[in-house]
C-alpha atoms as a PDB file:
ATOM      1  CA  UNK A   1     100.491  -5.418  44.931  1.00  0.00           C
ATOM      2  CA  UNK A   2     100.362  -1.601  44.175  1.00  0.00           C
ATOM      3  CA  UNK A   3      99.265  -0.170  41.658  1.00  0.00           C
ATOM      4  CA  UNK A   4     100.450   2.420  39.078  1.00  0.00           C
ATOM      5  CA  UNK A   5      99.439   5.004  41.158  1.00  0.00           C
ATOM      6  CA  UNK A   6     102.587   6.427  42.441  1.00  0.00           C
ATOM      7  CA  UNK A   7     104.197   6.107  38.885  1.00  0.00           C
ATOM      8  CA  UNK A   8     100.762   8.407  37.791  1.00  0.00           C
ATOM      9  CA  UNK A   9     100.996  11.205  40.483  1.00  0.00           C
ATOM     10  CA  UNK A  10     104.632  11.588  40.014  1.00  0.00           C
ATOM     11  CA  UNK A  11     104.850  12.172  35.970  1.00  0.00           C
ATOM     12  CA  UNK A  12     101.629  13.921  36.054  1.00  0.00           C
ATOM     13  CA  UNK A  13     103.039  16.315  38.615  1.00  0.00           C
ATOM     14  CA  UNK A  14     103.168  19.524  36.782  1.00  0.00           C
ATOM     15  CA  UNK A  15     107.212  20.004  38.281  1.00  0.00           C
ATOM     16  CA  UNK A  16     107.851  16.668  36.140  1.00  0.00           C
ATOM     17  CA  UNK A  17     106.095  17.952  33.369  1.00  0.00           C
ATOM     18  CA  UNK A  18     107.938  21.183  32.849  1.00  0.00           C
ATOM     19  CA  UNK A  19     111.088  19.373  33.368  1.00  0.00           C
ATOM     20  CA  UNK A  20     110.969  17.286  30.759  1.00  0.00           C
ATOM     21  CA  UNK A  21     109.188  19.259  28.357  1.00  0.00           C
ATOM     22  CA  UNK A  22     110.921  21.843  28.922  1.00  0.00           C
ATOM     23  CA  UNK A  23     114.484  21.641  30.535  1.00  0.00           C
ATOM     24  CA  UNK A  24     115.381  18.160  28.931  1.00  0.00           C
ATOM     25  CA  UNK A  25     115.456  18.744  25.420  1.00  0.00           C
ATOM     26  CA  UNK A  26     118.089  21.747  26.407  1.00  0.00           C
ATOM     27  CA  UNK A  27     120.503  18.688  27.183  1.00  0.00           C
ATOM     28  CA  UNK A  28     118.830  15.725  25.075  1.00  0.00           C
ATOM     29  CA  UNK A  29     118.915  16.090  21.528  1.00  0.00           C
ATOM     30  CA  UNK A  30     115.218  14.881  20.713  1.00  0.00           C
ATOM     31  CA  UNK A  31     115.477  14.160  17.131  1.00  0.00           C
ATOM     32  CA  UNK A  32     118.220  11.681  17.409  1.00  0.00           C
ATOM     33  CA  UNK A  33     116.921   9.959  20.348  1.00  0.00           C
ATOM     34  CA  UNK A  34     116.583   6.055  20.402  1.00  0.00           C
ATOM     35  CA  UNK A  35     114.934   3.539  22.246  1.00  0.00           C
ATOM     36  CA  UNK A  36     118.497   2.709  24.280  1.00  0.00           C
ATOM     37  CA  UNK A  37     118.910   6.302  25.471  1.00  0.00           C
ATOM     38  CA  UNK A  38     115.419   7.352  26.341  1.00  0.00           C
ATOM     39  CA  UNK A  39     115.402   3.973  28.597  1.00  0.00           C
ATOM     40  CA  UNK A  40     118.844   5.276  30.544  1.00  0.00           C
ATOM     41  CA  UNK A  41     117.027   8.616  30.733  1.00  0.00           C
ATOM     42  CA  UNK A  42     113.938   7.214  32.261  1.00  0.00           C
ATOM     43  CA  UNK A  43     116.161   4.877  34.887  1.00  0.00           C
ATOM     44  CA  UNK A  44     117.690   7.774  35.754  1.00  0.00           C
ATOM     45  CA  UNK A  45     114.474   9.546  36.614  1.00  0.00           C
ATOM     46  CA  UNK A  46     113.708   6.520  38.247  1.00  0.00           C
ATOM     47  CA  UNK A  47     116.440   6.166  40.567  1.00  0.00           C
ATOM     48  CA  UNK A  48     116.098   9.883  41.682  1.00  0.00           C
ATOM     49  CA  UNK A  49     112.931   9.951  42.191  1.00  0.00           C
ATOM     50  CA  UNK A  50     113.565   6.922  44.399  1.00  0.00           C
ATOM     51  CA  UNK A  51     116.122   8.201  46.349  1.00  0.00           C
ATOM     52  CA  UNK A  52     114.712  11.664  47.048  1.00  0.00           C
ATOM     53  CA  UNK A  53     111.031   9.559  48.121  1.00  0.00           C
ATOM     54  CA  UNK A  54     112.811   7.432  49.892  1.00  0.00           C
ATOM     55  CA  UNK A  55     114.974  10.165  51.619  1.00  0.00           C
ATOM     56  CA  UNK A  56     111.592  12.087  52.435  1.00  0.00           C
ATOM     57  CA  UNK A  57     110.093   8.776  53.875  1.00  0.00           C
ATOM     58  CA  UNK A  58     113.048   8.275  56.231  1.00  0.00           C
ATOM     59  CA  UNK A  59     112.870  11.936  57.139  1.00  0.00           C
ATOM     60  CA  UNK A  60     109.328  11.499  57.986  1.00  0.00           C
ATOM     61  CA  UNK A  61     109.763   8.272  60.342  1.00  0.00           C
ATOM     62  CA  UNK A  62     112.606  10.026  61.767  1.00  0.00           C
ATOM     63  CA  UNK A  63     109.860  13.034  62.389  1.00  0.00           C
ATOM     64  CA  UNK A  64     107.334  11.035  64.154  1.00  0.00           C
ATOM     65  CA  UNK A  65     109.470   9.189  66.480  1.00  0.00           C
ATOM     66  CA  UNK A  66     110.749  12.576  67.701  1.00  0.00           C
ATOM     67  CA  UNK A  67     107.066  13.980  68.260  1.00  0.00           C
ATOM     68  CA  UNK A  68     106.188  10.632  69.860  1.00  0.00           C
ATOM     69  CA  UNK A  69     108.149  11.959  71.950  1.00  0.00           C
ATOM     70  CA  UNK A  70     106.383  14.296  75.089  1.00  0.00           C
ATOM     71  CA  UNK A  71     109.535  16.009  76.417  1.00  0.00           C
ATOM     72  CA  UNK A  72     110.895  17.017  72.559  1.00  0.00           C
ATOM     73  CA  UNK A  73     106.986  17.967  71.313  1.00  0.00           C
ATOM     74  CA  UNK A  74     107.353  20.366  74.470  1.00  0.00           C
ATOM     75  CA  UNK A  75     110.473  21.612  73.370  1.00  0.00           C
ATOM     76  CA  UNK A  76     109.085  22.103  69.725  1.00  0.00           C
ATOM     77  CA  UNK A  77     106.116  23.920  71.053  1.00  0.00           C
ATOM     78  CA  UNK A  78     107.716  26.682  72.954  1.00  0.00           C
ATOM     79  CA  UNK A  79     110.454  26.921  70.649  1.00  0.00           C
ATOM     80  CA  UNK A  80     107.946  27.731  68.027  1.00  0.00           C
ATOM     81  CA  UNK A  81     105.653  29.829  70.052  1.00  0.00           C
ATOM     82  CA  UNK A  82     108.870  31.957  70.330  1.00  0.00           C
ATOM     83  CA  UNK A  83     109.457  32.495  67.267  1.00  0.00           C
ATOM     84  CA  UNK A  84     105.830  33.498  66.447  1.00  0.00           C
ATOM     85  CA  UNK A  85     106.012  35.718  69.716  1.00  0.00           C
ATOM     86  CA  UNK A  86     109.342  37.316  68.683  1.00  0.00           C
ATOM     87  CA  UNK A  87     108.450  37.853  64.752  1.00  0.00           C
ATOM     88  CA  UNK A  88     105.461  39.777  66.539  1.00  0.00           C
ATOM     89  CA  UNK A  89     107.302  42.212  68.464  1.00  0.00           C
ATOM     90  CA  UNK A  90     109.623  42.615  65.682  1.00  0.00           C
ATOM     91  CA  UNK A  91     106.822  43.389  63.268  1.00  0.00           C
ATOM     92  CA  UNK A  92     105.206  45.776  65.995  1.00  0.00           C
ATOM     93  CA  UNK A  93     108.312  47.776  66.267  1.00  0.00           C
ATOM     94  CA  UNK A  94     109.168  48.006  63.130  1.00  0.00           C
ATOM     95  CA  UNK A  95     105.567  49.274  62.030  1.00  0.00           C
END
């Protein structure tokens, strides 16, 4: 069973930190908060931060079956040794 790992790293992530010190209490009026709403504020967090993990995990899978992949890695490769080659001669004729 995990752990509270994942719950740590993500509300200790500075980002998360700033946002709801910061940015929150601009649309959350602290002194009048209650148990009810700061429990719909944290499922909120909750759900978003699932979705946009979850999004990035799918993205990633999605990823690796395409570099699995010898004909698309080749693809990838020149396509970015391109545009390394091509932001070189455009930074040698522009100097």
């Amino acid at each position: 069973m995990p752990g509270p790992s994942g719950f740590l790293i993500t509300f200790g992530n500075p980002q998360a930190i700033l946002f709801y010190m910061g940015l929150l209490p601009a649309f959350v009026d602290i002194a009048t908060v209650v148990w009810a709403d700061a429990l719909i504020v944290m499922a909120a967090a909750t759900v978003t931060i699932a979705i946009v993990k979850l999004s990035y995990a799918y993205l990633a899978d999605r990823a690796r079956a395409l570099f699995e992949n010898s004909r698309a890695r080749m693809i990838i490769n020149r396509l970015g040794g391109g545009v390394l080659a091509g932001t070189g001669v455009f930074l040698l004729l522009r100097a």
